[in-house]
Protein backbone atom coordinates (compact mmCIF):
# COMPACT_ATOMS: atom_id res chain seq x y z
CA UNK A 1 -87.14 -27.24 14.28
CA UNK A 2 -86.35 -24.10 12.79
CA UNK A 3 -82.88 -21.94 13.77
CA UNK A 4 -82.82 -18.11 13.70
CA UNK A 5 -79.54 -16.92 13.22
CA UNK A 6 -78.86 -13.71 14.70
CA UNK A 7 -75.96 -11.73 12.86
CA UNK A 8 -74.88 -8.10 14.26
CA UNK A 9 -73.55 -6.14 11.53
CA UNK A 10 -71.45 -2.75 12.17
CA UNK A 11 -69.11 -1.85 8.93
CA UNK A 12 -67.82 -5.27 8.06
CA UNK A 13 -68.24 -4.59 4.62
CA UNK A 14 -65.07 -6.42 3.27
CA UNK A 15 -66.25 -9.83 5.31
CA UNK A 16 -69.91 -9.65 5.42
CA UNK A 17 -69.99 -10.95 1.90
CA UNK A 18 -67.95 -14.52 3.00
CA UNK A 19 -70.22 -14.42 6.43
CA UNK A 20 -73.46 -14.34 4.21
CA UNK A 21 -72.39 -16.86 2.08
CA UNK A 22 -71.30 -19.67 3.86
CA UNK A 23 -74.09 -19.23 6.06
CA UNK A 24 -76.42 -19.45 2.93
CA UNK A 25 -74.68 -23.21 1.95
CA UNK A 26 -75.77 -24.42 4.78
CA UNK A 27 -76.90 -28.61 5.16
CA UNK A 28 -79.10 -28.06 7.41
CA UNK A 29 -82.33 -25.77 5.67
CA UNK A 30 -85.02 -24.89 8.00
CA UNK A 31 -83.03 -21.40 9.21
CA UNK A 32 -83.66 -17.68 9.03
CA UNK A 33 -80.84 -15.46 8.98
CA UNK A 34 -81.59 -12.19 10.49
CA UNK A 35 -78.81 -9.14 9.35
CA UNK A 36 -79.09 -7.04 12.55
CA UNK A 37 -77.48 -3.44 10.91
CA UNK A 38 -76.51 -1.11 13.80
CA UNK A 39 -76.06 1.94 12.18
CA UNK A 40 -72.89 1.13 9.68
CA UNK A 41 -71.86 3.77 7.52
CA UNK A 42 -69.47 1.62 5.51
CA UNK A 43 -71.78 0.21 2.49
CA UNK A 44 -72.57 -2.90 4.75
CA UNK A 45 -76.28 -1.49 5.42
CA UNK A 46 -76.98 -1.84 1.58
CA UNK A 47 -75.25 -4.65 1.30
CA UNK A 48 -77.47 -6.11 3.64
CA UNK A 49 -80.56 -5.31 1.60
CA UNK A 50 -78.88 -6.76 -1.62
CA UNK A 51 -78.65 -10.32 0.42
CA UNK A 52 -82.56 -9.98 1.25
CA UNK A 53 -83.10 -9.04 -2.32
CA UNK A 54 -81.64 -12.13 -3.38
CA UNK A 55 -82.34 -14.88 -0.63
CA UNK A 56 -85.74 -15.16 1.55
CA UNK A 57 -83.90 -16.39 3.67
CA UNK A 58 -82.60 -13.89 4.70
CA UNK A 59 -84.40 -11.02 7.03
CA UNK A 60 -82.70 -7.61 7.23
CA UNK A 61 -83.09 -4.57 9.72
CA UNK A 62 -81.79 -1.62 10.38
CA UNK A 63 -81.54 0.70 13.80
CA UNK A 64 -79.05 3.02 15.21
CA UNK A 65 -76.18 2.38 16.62
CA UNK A 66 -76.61 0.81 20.21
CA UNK A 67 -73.65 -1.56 20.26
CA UNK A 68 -73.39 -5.32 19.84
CA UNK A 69 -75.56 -6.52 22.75
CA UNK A 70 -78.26 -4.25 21.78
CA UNK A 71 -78.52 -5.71 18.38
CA UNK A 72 -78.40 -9.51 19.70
CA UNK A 73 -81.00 -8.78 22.28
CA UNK A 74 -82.81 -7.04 19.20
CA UNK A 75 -82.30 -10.02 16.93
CA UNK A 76 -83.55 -12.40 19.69
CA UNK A 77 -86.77 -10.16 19.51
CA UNK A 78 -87.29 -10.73 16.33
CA UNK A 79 -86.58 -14.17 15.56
CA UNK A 80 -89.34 -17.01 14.94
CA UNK A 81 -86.79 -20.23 15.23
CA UNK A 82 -87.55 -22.62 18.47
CA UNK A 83 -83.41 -21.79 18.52
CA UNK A 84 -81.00 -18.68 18.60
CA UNK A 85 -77.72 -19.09 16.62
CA UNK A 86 -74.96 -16.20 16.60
CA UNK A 87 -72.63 -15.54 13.93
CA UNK A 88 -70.33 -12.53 14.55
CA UNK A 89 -70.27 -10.54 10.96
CA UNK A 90 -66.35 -10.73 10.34
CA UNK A 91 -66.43 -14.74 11.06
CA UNK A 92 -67.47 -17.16 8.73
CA UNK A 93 -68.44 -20.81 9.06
CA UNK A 94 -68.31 -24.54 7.38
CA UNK A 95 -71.57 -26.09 5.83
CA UNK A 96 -71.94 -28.59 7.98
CA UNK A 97 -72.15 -25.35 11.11
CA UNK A 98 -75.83 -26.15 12.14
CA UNK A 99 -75.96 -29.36 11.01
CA UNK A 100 -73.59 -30.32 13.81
CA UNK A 101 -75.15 -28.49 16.50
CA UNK A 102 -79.04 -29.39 15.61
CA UNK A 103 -78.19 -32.93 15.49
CA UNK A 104 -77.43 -32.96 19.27
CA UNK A 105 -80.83 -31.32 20.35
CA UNK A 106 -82.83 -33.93 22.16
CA UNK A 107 -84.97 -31.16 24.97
CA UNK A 108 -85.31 -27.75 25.10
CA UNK A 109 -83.52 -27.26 28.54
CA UNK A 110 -80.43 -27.25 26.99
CA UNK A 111 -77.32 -25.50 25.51
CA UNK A 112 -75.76 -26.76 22.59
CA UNK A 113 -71.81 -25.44 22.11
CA UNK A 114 -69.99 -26.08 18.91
CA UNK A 115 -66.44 -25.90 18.74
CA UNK A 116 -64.19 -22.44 17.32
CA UNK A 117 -61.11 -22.71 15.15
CA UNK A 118 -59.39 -19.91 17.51
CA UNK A 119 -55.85 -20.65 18.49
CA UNK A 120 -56.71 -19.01 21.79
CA UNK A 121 -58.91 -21.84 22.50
CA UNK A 122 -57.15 -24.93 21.09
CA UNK A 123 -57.69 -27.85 22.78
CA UNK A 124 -60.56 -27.27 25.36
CA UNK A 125 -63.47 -28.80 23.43
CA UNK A 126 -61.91 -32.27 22.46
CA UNK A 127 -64.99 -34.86 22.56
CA UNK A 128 -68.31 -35.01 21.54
CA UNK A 129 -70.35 -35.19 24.39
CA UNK A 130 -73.84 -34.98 26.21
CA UNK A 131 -73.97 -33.73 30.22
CA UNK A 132 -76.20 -32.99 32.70
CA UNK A 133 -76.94 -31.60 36.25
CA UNK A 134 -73.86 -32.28 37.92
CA UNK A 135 -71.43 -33.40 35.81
CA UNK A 136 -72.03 -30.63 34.04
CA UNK A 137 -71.32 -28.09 36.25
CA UNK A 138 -68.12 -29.81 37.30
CA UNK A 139 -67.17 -31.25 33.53
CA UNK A 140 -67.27 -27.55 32.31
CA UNK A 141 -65.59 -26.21 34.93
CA UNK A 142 -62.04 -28.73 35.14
CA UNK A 143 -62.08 -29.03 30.95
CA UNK A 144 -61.32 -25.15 31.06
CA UNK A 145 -64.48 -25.09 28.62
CA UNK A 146 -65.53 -21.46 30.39
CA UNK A 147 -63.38 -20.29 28.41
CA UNK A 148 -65.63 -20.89 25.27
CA UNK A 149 -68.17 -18.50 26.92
CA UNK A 150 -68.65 -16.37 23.59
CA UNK A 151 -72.25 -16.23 22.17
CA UNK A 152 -70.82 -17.36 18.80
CA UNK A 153 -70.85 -21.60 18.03
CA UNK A 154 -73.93 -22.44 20.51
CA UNK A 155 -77.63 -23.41 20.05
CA UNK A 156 -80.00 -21.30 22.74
CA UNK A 157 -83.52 -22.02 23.29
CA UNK A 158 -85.71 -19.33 22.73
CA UNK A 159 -88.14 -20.49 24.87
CA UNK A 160 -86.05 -19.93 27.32
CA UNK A 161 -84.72 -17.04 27.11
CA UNK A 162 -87.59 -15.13 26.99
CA UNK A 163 -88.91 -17.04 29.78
CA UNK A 164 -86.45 -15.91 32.24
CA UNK A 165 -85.83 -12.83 30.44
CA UNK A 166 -82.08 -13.65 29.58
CA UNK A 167 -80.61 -10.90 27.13
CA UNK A 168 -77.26 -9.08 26.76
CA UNK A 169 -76.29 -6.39 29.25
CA UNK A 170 -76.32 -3.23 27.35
CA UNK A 171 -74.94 -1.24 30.52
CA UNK A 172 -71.37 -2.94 30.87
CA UNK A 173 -68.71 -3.70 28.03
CA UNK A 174 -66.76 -6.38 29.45
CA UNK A 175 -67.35 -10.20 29.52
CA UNK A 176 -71.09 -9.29 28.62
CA UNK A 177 -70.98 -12.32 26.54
CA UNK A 178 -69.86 -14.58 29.75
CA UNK A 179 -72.73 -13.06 31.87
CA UNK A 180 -75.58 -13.91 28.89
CA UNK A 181 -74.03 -17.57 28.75
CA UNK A 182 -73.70 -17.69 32.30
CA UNK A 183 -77.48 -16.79 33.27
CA UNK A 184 -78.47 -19.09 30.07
CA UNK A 185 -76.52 -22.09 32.11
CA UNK A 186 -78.09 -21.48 35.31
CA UNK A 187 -81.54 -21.90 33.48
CA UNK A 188 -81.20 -24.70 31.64
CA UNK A 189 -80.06 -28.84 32.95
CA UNK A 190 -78.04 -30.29 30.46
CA UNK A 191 -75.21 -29.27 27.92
CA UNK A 192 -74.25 -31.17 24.38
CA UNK A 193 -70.68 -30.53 23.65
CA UNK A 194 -69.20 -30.70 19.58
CA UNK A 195 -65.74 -30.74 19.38
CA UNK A 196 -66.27 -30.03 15.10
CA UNK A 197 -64.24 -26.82 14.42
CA UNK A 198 -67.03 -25.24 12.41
CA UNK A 199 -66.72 -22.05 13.04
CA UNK A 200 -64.08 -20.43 11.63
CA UNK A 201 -62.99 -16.81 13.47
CA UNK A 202 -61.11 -14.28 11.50
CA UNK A 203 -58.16 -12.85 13.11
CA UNK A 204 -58.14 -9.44 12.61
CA UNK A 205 -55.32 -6.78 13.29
CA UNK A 206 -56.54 -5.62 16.91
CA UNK A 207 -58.98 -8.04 17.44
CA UNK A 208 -56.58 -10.11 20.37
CA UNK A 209 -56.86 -6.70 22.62
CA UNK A 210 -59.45 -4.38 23.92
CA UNK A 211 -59.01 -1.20 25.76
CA UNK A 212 -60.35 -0.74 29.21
CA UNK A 213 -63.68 0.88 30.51
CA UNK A 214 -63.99 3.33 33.74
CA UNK A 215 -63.68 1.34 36.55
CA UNK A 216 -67.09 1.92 37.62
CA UNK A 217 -68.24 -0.37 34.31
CA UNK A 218 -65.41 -3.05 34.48
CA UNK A 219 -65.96 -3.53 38.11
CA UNK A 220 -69.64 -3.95 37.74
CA UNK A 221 -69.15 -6.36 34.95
CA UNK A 222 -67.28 -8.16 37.99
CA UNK A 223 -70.03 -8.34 40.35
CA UNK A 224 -72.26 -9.57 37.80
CA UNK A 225 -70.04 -12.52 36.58
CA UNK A 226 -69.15 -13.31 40.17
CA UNK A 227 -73.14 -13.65 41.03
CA UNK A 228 -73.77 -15.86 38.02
CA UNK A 229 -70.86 -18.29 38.11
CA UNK A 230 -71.36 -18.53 42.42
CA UNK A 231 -75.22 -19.51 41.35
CA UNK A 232 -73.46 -21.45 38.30
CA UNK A 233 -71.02 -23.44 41.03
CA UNK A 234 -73.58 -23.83 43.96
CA UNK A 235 -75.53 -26.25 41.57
CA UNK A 236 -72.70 -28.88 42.60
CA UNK A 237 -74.23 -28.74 46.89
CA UNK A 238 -70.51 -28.35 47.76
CA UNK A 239 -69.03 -26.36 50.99
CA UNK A 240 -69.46 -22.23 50.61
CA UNK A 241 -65.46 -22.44 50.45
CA UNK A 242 -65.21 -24.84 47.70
CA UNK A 243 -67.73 -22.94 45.94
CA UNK A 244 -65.56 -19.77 46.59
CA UNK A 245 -62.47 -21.72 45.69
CA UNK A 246 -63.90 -22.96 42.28
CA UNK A 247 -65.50 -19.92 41.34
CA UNK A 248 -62.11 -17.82 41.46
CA UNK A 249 -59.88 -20.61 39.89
CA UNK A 250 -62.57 -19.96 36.83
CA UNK A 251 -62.74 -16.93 34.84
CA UNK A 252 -63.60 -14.59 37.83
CA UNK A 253 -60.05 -14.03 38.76
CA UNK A 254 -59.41 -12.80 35.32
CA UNK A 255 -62.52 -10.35 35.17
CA UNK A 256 -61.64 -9.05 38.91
CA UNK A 257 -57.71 -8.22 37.45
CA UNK A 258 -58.85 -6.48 34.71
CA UNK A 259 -61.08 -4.28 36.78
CA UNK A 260 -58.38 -2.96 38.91
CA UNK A 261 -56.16 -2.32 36.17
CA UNK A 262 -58.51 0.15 34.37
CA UNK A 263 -57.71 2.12 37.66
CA UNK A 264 -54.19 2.47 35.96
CA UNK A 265 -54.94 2.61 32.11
CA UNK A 266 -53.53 5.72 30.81
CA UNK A 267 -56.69 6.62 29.38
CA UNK A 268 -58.83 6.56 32.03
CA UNK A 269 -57.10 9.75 33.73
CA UNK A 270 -57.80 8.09 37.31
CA UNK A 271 -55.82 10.48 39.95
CA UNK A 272 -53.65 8.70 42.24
CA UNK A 273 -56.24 9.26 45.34
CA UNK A 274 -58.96 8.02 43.42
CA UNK A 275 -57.30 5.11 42.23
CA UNK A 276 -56.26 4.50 46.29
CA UNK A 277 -59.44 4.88 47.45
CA UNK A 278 -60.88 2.68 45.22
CA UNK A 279 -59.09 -0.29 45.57
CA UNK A 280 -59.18 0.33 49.58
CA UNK A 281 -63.28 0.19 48.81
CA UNK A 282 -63.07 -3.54 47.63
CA UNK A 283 -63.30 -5.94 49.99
CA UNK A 284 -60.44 -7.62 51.34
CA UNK A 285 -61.58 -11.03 51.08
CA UNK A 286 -61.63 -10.18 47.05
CA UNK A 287 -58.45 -10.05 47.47
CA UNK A 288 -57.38 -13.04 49.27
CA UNK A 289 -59.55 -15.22 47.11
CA UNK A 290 -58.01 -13.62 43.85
CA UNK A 291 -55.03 -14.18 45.29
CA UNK A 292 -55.70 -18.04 45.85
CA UNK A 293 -57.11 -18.54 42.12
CA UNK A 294 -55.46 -16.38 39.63
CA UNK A 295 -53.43 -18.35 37.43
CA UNK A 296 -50.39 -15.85 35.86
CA UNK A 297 -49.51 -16.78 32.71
CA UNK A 298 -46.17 -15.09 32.64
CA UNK A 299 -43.43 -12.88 34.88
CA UNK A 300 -45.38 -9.94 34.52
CA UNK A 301 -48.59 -11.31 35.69
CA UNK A 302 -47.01 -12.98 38.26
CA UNK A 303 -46.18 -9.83 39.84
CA UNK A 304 -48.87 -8.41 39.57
CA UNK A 305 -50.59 -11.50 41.12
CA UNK A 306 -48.29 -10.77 43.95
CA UNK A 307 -49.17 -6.69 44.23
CA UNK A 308 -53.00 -7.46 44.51
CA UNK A 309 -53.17 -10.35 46.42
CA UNK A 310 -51.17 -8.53 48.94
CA UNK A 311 -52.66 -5.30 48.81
CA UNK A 312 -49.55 -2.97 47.81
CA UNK A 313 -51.12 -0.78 46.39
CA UNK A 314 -49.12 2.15 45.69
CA UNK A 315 -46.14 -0.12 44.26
CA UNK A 316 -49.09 -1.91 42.00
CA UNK A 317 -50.35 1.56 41.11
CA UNK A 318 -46.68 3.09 40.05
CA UNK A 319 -45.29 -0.87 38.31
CA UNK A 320 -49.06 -1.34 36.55
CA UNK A 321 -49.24 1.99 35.32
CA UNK A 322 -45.92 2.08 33.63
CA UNK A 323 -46.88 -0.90 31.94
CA UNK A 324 -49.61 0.08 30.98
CA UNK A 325 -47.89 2.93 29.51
CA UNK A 326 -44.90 1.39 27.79
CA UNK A 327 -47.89 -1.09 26.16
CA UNK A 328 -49.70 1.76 24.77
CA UNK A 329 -47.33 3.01 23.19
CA UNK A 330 -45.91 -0.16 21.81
CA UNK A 331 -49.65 -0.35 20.02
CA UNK A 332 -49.70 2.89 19.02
């Protein structure tokens, strides 16, 4: 079974080299390794070509820059391995990466996920572990393994995804990753689990924040997520309010807040009546269900849990904002 794996590359010149490599000492030998340049300006698009000078291996091309999701879905097009493997350029990996992951493949409906050396994700992949129908619905959803819903450390068919046309979003900016795993899931009946921390992410100076998009983007993003993960949930046959109730405990809640606070983002520019009549457009039961799901992780959340689930608006508009504010410039 040959693996194609996909690697976007937009000027990561001082990592690409240690991405490259350890990809090239890998165990496991029947792979491609496709070098997806999107227009860098940085060196890394010759750099590229030096690696397919040296290694056939390795497959190189080169288009303008369209984003990350462009140049998966690209990639995807491109490959000739029975299985898609992504490797983000500024990450690296151990030897043993798709050894690990290949070793668990046993039909092609299925989703292989390797575990990431992230402390953001510390402890939620902890066994070694084949699931299906489900138990895997309800395994990934109460072992907070959503959370792993990065493209990066999994095994996708490619079978399947061009069967049911699965590809990256190139229209939103936000959790685009989750919606491509997501719609993967919903296709597919059974999920191997490697708790192996082979993949090794490189914390870069930024890389834990992201600004926000106008609303119009993030709260699409929103909608999208929310159909996938209710289609994801209703696998299970439970009531429509248990369905409800486990879809917002998961990751939804987290999408929907960040939606309605790039009303407030200083850079967005949003004026006051805007950002009122767009949070009076959502529907109230959004509310009520974020309300019953969202998890804060702090004081400050908390309150802000409070402000949205309740619908006070203009106090969340005037608190979010000016910490919004006093957190830009803190970064800046």
């Amino acid at each position: 079974m040959k693996v194609s794996v996909i690697v976007p590359v937009y000027n990561t010149k001082d990592y690409l080299t240690r991405c490259v490599d350890s990809l090239l000492c890998q165990s496991f030998s029947d792979f491609e390794l496709l070098l997806i340049d999107d227009g860098s300006t940085d060196g890394s698009s010759e750099l590229c070509d030096a690696f397919q000078a040296k290694d056939s291996r390795v497959r190189v091309f080169h288009q303008q820059n369209g984003g990350v999701s462009a140049a998966r879905n690209y990639g995807v097009q491109q490959a000739q391995g029975e299985w898609i493997c992504y490797v983000d350029s500024d990450d690296e990996v151990r030897c043993e990466y798709l050894q690990d992951m290949v070793s668990a493949v046993d039909a092609e409906d299925l989703l292989v996920m390797g575990n990431i050396s992230d402390p953001r994700l510390k402890g939620f992949l902890t066994e070694d572990v084949s699931l299906q129908g489900q138990e895997m619905v309800r395994y990934l959803l109460s072992h907070h393994i959503l959370n792993l819903s990065g493209p990066v450390a999994k095994l996708f068919n490619r079978n399947v995804l061009l069967k049911h046309d699965i590809h990256f979003p190139t229209g939103i900016h936000y959790a685009e990753d989750m919606i491509y795993y997501f719609r993967y899931l919903n296709h597919v009946s059974q999920v191997a689990l490697r708790q192996s921390e082979n993949y090794l992410v490189t914390m870069r100076e930024g890389s834990l924040s992201r600004g926000y998009y106008p609303f119009e983007a993030e709260y699409q993003c929103f909608q999208y997520c929310l159909a996938e993960l209710t289609t994801f949930v209703g696998r299970l046959g439970v009531s429509s309010e248990e369905t409800t109730a486990l879809v917002w405990r998961s990751r939804t809640s987290d999408i929907f807040l960040h939606s309605i606070k790039s009303l407030y983002a200083p850079s967005n520019g949003y004026s006051r009546e805007e950002q009122m009549r767009r949070l009076r457009e959502i529907p109230a039961d959004y509310y009520k269900h974020f309300g019953q799901g969202f998890q804060p992780d702090g004081f400050s959340s908390a309150i802000i849990k409070y402000l949205v689930a309740h619908r006070m608006f203009t106090i969340l508009l005037i608190m979010g904002s000016m910490y919004e504010r006093a957190l830009h410039k803190k970064k800046s």
